[in-house]
N, C-alpha and C. Protein backbone atom coordinates (compact mmCIF):
# COMPACT_ATOMS: atom_id res chain seq x y z
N UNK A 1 52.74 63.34 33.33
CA UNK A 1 52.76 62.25 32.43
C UNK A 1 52.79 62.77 31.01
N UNK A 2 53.69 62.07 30.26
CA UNK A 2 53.58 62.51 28.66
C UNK A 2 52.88 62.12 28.09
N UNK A 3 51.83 62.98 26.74
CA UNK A 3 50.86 62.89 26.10
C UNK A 3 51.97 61.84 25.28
N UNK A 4 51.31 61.06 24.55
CA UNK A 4 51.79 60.68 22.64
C UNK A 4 50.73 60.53 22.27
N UNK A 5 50.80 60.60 20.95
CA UNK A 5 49.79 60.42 20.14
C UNK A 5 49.49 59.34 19.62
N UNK A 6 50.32 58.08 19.71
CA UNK A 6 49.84 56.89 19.81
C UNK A 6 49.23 55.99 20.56
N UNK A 7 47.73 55.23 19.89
CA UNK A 7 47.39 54.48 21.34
C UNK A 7 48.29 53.53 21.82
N UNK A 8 48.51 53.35 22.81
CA UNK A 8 49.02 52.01 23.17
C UNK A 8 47.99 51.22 23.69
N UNK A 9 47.94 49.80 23.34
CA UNK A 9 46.82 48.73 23.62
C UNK A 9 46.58 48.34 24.76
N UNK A 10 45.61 48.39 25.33
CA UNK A 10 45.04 47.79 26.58
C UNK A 10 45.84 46.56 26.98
N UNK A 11 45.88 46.05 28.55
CA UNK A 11 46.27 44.77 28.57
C UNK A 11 45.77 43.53 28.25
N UNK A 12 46.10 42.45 28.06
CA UNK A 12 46.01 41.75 26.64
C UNK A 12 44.45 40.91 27.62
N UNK A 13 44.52 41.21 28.86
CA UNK A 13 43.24 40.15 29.30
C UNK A 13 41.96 41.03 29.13
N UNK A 14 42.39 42.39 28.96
CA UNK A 14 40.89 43.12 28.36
C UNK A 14 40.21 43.64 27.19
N UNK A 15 41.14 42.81 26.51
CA UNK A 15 40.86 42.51 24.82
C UNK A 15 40.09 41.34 24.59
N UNK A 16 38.80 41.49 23.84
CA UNK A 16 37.87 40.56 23.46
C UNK A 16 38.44 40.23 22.02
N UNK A 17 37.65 39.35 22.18
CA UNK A 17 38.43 38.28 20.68
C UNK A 17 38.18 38.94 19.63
N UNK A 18 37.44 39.81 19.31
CA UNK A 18 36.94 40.37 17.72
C UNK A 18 38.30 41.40 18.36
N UNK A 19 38.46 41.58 19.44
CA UNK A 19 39.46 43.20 19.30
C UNK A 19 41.10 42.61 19.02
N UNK A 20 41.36 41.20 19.09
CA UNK A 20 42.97 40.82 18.92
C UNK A 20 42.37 40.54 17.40
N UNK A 21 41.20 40.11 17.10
CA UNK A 21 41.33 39.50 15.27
C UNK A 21 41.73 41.09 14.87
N UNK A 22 40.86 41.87 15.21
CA UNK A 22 41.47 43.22 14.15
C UNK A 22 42.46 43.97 14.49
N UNK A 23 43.22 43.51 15.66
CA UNK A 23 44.90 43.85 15.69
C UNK A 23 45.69 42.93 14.82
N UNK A 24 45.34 41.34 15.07
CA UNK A 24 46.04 40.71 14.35
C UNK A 24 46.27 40.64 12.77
N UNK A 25 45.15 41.23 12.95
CA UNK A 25 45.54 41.46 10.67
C UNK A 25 45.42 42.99 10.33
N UNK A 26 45.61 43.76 11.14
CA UNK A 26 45.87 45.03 10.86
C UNK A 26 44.39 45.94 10.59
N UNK A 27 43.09 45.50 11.19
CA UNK A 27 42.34 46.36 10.86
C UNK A 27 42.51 47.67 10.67
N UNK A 28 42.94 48.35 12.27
CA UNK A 28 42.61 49.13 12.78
C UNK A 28 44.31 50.29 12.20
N UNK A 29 45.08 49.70 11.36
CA UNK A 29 45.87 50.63 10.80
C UNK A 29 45.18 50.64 8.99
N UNK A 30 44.02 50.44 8.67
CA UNK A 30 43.62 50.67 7.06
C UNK A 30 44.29 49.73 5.88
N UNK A 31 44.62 48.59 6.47
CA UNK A 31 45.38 47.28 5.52
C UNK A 31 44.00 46.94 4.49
N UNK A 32 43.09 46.79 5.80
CA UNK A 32 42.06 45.29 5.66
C UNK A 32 40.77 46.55 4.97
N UNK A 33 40.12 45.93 4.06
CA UNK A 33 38.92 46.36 3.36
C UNK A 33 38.05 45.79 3.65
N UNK A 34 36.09 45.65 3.87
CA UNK A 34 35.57 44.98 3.58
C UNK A 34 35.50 44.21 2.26
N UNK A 35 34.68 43.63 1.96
CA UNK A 35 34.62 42.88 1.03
C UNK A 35 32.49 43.22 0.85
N UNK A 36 32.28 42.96 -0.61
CA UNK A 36 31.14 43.70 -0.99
C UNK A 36 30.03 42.66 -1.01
N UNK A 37 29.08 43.27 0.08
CA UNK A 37 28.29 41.87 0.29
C UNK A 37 28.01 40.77 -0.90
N UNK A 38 27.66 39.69 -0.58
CA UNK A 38 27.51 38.40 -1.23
C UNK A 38 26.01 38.92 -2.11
N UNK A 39 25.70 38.55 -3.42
CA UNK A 39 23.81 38.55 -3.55
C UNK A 39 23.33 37.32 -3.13
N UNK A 40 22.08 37.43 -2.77
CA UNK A 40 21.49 35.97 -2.18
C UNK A 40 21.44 34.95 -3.11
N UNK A 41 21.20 34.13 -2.60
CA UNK A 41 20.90 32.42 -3.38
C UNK A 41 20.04 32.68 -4.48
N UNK A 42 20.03 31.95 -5.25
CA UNK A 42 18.72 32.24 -5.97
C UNK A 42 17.44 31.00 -5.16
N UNK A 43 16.20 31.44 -5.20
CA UNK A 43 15.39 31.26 -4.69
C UNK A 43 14.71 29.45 -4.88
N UNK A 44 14.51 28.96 -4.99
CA UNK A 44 14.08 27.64 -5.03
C UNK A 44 13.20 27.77 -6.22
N UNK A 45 13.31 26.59 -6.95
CA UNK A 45 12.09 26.95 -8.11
C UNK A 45 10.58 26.42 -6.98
N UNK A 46 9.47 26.88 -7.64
CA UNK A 46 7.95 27.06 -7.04
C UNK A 46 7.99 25.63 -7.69
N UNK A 47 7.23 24.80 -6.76
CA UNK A 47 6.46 23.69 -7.24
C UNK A 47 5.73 23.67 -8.26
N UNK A 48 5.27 22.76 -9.36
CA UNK A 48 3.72 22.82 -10.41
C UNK A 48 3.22 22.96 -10.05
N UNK A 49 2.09 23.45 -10.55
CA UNK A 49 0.85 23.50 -10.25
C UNK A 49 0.14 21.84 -10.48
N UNK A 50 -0.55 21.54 -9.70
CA UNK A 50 -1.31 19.89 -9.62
C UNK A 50 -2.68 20.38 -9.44
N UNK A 51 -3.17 19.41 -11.08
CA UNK A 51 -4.69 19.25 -10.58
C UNK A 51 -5.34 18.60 -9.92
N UNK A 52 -5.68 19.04 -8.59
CA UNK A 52 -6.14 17.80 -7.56
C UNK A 52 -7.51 17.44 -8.20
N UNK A 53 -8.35 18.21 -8.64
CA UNK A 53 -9.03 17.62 -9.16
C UNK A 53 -9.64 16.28 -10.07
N UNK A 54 -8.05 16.53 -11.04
CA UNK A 54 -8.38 15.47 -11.74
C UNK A 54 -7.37 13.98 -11.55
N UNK A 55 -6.66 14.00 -10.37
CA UNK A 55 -5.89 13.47 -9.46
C UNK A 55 -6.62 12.51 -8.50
N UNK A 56 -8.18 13.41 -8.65
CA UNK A 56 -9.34 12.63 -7.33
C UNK A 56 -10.12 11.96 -8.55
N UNK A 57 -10.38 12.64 -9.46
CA UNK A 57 -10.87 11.72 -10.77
C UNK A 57 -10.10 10.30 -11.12
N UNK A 58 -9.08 10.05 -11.47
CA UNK A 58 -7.95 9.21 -11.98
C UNK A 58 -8.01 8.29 -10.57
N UNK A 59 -8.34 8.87 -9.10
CA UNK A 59 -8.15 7.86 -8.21
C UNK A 59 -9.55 7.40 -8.04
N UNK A 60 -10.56 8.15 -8.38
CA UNK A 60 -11.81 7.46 -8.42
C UNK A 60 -12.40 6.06 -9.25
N UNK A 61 -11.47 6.41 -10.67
CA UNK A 61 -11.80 5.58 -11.69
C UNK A 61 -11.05 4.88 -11.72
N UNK A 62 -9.43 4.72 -11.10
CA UNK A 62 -8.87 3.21 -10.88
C UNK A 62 -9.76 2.53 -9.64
N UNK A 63 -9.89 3.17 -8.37
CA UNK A 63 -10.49 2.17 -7.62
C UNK A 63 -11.83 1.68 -7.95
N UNK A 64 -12.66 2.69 -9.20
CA UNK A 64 -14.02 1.61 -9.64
C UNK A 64 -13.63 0.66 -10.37
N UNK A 65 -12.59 0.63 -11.42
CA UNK A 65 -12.21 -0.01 -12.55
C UNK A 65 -11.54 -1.49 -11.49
N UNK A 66 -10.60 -0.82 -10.74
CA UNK A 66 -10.63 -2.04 -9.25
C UNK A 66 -11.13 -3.16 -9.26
N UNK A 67 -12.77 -2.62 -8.69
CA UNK A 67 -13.88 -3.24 -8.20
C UNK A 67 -14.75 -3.48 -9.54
N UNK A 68 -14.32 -3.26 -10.31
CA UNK A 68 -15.31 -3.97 -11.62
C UNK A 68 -15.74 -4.95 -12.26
N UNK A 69 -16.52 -5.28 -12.69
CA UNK A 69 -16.49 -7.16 -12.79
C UNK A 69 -15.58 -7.16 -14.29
N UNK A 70 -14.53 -7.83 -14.39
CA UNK A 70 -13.73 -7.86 -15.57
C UNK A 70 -13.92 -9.50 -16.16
N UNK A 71 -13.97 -10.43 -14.85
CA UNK A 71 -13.76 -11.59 -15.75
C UNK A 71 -15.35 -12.17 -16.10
N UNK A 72 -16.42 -11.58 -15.65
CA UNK A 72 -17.65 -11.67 -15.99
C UNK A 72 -18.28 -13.25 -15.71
N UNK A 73 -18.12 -13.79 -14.86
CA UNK A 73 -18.47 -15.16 -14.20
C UNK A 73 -19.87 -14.82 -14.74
N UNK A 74 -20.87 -15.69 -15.08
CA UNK A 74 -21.99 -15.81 -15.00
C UNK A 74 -22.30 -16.86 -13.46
N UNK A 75 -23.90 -16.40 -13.22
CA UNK A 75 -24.37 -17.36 -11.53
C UNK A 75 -23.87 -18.81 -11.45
N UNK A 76 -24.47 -19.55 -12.69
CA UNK A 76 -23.68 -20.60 -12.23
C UNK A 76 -22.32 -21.67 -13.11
N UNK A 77 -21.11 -20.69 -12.86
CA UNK A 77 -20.19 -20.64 -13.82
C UNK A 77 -19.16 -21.54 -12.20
N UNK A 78 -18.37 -22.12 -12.96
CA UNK A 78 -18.05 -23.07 -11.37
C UNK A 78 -16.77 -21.52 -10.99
N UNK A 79 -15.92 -21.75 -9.70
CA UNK A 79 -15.00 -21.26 -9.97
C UNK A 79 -13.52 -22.41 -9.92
N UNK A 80 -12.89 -22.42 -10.68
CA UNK A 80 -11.56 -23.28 -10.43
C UNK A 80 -10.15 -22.51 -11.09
N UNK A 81 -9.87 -23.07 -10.25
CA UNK A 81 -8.11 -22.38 -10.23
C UNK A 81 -6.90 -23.20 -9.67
N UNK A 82 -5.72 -23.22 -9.64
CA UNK A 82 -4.65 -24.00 -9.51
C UNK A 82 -3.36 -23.65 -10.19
N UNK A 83 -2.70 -23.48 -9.14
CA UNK A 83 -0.94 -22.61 -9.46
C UNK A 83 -0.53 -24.24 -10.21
N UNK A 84 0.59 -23.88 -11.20
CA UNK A 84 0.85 -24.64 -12.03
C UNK A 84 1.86 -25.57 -10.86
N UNK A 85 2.19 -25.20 -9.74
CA UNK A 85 3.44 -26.50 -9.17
C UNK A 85 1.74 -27.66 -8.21
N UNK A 86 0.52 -27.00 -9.02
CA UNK A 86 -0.55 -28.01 -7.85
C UNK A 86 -0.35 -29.07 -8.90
N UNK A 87 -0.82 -30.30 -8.03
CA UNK A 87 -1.12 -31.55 -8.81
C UNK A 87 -2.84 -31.09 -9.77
N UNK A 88 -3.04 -31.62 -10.88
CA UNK A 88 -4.63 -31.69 -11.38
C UNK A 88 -5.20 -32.81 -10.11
N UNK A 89 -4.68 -33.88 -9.88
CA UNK A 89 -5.41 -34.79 -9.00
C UNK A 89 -6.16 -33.71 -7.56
N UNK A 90 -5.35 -32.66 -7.57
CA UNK A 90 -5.54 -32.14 -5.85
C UNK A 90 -6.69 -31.51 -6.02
N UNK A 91 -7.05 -30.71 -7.33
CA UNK A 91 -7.42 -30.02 -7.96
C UNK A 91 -9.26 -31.07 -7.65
N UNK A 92 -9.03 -31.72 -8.59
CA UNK A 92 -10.33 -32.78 -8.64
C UNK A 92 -10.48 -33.25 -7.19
N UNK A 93 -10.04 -33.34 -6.56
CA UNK A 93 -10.10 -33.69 -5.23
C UNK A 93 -10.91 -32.84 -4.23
N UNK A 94 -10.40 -31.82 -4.69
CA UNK A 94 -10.86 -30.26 -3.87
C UNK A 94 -12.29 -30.47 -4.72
N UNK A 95 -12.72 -30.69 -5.81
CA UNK A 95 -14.13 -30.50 -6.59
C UNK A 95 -15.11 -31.31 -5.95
N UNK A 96 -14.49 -32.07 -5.53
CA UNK A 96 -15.63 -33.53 -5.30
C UNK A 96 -15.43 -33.64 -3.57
N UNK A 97 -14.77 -32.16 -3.06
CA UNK A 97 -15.39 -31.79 -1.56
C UNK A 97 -14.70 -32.92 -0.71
N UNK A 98 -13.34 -33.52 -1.58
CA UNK A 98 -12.74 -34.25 -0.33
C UNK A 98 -12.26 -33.72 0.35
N UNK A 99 -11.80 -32.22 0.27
CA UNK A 99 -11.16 -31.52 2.15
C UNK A 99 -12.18 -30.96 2.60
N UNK A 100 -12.11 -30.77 3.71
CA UNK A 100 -12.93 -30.32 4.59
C UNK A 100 -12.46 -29.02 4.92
N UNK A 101 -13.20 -28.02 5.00
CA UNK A 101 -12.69 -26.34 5.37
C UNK A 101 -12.94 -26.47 6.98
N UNK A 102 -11.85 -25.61 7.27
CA UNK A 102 -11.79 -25.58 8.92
C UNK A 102 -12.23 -24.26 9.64
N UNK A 103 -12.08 -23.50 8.47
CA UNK A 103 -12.91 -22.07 8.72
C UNK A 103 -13.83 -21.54 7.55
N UNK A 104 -15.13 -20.86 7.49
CA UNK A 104 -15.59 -20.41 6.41
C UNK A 104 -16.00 -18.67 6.89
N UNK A 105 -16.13 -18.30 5.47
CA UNK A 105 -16.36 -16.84 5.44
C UNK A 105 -17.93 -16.77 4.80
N UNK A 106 -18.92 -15.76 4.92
CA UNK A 106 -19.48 -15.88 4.48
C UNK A 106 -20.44 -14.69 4.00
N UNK A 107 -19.83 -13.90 2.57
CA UNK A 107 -19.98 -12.36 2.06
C UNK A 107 -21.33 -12.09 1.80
N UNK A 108 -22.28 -13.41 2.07
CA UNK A 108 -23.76 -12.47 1.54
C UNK A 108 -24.05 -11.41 1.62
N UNK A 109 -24.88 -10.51 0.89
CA UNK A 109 -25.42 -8.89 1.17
C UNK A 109 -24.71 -8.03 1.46
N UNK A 110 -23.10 -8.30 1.37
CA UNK A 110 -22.36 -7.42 1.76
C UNK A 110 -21.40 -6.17 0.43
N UNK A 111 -21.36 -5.19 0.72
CA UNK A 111 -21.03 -4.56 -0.82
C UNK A 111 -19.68 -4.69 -0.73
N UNK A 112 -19.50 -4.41 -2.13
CA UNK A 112 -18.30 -4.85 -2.73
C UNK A 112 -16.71 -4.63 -1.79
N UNK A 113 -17.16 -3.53 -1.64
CA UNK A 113 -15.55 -2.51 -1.03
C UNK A 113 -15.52 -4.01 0.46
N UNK A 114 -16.79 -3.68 1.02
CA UNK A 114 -16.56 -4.15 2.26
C UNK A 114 -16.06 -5.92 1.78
N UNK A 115 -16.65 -6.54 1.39
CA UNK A 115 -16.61 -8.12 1.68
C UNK A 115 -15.30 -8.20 0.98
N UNK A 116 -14.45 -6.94 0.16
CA UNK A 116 -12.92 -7.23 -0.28
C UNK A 116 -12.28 -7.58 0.69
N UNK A 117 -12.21 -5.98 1.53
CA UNK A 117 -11.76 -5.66 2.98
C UNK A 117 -11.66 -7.35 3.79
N UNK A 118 -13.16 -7.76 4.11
CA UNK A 118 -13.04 -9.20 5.05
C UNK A 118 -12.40 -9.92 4.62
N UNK A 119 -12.50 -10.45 3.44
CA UNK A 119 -12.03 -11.37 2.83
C UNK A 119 -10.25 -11.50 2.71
N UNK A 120 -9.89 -10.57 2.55
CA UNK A 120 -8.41 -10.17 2.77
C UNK A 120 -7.96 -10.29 4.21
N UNK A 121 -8.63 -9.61 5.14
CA UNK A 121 -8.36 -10.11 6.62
C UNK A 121 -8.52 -11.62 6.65
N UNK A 122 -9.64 -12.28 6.67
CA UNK A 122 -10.11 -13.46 6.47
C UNK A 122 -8.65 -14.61 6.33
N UNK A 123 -8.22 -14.31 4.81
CA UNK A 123 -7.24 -15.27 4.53
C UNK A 123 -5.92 -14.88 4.99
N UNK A 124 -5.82 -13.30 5.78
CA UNK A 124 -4.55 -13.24 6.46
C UNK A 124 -4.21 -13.75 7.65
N UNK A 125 -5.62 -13.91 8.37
CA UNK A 125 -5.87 -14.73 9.66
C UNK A 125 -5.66 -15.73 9.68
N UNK A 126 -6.27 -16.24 8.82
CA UNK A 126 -6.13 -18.21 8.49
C UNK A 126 -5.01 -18.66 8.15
N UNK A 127 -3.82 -17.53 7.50
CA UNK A 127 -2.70 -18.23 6.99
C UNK A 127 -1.98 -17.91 8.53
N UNK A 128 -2.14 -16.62 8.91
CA UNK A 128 -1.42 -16.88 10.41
C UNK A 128 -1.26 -18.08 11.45
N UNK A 129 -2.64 -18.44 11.07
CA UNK A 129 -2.83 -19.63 12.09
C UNK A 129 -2.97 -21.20 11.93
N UNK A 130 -2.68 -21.27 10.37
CA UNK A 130 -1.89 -22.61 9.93
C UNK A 130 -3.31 -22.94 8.90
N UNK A 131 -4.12 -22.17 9.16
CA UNK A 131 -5.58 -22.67 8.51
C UNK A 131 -4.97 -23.31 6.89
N UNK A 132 -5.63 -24.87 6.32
CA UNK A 132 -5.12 -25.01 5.27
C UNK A 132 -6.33 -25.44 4.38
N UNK A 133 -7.47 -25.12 4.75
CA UNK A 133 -8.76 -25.18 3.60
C UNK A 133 -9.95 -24.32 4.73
N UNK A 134 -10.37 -23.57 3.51
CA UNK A 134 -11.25 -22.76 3.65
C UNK A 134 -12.33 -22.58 2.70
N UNK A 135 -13.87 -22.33 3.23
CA UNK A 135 -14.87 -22.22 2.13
C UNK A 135 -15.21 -20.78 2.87
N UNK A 136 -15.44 -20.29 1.33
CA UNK A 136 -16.03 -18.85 1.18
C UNK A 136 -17.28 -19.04 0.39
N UNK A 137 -18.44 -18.10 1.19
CA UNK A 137 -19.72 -18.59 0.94
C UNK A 137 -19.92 -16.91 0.04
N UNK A 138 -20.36 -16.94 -1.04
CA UNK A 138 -20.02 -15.64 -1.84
C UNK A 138 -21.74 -15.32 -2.70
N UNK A 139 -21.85 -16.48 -2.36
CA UNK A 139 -23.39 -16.78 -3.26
C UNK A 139 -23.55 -16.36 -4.80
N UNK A 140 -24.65 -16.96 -5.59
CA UNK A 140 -25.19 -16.76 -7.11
C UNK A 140 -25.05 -15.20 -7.40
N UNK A 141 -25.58 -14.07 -6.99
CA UNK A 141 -25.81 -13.30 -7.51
C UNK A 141 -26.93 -13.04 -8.42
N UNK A 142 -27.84 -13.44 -8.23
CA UNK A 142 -28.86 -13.69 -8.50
C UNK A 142 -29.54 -12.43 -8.59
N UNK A 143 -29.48 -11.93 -7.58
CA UNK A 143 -30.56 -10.52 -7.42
C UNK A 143 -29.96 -8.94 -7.34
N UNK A 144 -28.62 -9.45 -7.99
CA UNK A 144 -27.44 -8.31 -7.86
C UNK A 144 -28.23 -7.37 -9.19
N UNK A 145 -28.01 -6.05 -9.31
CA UNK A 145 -28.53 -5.21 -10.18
C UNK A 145 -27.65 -5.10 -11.95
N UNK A 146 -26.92 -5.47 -11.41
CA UNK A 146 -26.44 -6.15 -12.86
C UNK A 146 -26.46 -7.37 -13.64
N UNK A 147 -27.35 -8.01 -12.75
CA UNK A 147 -27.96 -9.68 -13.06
C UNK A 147 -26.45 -10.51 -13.16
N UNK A 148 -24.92 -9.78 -12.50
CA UNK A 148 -24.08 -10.40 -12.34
C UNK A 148 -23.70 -11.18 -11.10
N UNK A 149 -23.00 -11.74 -10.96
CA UNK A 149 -22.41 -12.12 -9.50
C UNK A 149 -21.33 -11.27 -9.12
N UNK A 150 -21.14 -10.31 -8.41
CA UNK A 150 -20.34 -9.14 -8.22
C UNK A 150 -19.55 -10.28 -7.05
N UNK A 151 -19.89 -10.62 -6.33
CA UNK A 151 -19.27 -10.83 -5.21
C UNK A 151 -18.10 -12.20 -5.81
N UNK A 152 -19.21 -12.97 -5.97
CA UNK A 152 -18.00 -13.93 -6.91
C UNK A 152 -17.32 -14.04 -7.56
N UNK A 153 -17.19 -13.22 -8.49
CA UNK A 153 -16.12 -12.18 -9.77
C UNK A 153 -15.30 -11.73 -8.76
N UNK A 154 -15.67 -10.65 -7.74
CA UNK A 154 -14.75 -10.27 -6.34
C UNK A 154 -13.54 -11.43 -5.97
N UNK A 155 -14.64 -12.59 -5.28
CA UNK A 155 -13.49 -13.51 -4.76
C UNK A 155 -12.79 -14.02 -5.79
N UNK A 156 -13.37 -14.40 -6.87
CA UNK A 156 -12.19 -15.18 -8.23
C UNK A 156 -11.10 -14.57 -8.23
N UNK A 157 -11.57 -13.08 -7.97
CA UNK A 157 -9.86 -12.12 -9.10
C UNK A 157 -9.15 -12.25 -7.79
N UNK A 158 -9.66 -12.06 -6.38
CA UNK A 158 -8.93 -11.45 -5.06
C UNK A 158 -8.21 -13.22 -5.21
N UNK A 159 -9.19 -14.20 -5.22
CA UNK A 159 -8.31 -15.05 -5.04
C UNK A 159 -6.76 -15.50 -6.23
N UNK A 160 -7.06 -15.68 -7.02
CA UNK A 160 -6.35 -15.33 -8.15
C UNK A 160 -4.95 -14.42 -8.10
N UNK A 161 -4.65 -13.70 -7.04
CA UNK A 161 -3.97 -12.90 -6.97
C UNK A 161 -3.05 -12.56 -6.03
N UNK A 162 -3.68 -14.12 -5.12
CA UNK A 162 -2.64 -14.14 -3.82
C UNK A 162 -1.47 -15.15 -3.74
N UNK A 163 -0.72 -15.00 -3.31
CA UNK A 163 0.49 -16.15 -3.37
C UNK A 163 0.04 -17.05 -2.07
N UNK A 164 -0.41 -16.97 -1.23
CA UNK A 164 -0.97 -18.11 -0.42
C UNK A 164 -1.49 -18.75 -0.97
N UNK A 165 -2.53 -18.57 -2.15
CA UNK A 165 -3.55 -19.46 -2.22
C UNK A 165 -2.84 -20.66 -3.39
N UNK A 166 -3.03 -21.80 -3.08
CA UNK A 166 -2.64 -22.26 -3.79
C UNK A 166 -3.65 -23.29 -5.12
N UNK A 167 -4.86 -23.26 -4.74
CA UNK A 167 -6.15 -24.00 -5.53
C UNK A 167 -7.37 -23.31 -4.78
N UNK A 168 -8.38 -23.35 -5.81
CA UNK A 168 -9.62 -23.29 -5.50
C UNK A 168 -10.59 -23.46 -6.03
N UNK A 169 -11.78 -24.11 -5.95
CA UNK A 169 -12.79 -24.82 -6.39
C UNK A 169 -14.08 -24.63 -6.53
N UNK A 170 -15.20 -24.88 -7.02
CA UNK A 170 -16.52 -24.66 -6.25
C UNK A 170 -16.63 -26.14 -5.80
N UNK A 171 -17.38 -26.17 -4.43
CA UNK A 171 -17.48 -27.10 -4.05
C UNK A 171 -18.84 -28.22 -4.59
N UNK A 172 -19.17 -29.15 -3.66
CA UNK A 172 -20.09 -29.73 -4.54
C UNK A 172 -21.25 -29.51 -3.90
N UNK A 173 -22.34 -29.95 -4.53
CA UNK A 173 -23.83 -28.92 -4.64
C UNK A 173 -24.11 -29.14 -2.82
N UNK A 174 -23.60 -30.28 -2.04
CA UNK A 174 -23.89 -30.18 -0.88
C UNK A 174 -23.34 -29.57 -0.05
N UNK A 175 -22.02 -29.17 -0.45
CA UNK A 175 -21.60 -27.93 0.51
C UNK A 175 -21.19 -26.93 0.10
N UNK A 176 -22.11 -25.86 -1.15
CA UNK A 176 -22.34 -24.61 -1.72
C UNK A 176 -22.72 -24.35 -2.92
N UNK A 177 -22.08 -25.61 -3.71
CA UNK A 177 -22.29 -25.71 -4.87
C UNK A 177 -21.27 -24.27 -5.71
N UNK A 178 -22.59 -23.75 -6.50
CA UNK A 178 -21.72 -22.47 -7.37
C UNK A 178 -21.77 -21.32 -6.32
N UNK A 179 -22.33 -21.75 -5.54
CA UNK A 179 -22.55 -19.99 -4.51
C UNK A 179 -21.32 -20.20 -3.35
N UNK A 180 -20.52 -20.84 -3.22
CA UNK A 180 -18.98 -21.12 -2.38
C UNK A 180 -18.11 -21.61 -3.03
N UNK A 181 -16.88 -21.37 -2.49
CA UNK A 181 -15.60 -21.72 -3.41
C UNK A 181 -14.65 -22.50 -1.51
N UNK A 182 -13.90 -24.15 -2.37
CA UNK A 182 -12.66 -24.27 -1.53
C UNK A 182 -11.74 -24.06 -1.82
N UNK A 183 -11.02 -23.27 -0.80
CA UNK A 183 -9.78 -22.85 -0.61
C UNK A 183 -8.95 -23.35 -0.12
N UNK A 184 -7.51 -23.66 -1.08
CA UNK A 184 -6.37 -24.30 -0.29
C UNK A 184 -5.19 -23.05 -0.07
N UNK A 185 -4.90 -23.06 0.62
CA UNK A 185 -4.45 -22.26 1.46
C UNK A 185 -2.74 -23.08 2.21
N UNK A 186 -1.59 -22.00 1.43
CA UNK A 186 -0.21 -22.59 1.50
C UNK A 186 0.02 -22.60 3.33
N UNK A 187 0.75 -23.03 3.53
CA UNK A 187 1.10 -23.31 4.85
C UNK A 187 1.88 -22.44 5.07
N UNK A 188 2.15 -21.69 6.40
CA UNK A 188 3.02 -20.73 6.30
C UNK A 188 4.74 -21.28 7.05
């Protein structure tokens, strides 16, 4: 058999695919160059630095400022309220204890955070279930350590702030007087 000095190529079914790419563009006769590696990405910038500290401060002092008495009810200060599309008649109506509440709540002795908490369940329940007057029994505050009514300042602002509610009252001295408020309550 005659030597040459050229290879001749294997048959074409025992050529793996990287071995036809570098026949097909001429590796293996010195055409093809590498090419000079890539430099990497540049790196992501590092996050700030955050003071959790004063992050737990700022969340401490909005949720006291929260719970703070702002509108300053005195014990026996009535409470009344009424979205501007209520009638005044419904209003006086609700004062002088013509609806009748079909469910009541009732926050005595209970601290602040918590009787928010109920009270919010409370009127999410009642609107679920068609409830359309409600008395919340919140009491004077009488013996509260700020000689305020915390709890009743509580329900004024919470009530004050819901779109269900549509009026609310203190009722009359026989069913709470200044220590309960009626609630009208939108229909859902």
């Amino acid at each position: 058999m005659p030597c040459t000095s050229a290879k001749t190529p294997p048959p074409d079914d025992e050529l793996d695919d990287a071995a036809l790419f570098r026949e097909a563009i001429g590796a293996d006769r010195g055409k093809v160059r590498a090419l000079p590696a890539a430099p990497p990405p540049p790196a992501a910038p590092k996050p700030r630095p955050s003071a959790k500290m004063a992050r737990r401060d700022e969340d401490a002092a909005s949720n006291e400022f929260k719970h703070a008495v702002i509108a300053a009810l005195e014990a026996g200060d009535v409470l009344s309220y009424r979205r501007d599309e209520v009638s005044p008649l419904l209003l006086k109506r609700l004062a002088r204890g013509e609806y009748s509440a079909q469910e009541e709540l009732d926050l005595h002795g209970l601290p602040a955070q918590a009787a928010e908490s109920l009270l919010r369940e409370f009127l999410r329940d009642c609107r679920a279930h068609g409830v359309g007057c409600v008395r919340i029994v919140h009491g004077k505050g009488r013996n509260s350590e700020e000689r305020l009514p915390v709890l009743k300042n509580l329900v004024d602002r919470v009530l004050r702030h819901r779109a269900d509610v549509l009026a609310f009252h203190s009722p009359p001295t026989a069913q709470g007087g200044t220590g309960a408020v009626l609630v009208l309550l939108e229909k859902r």
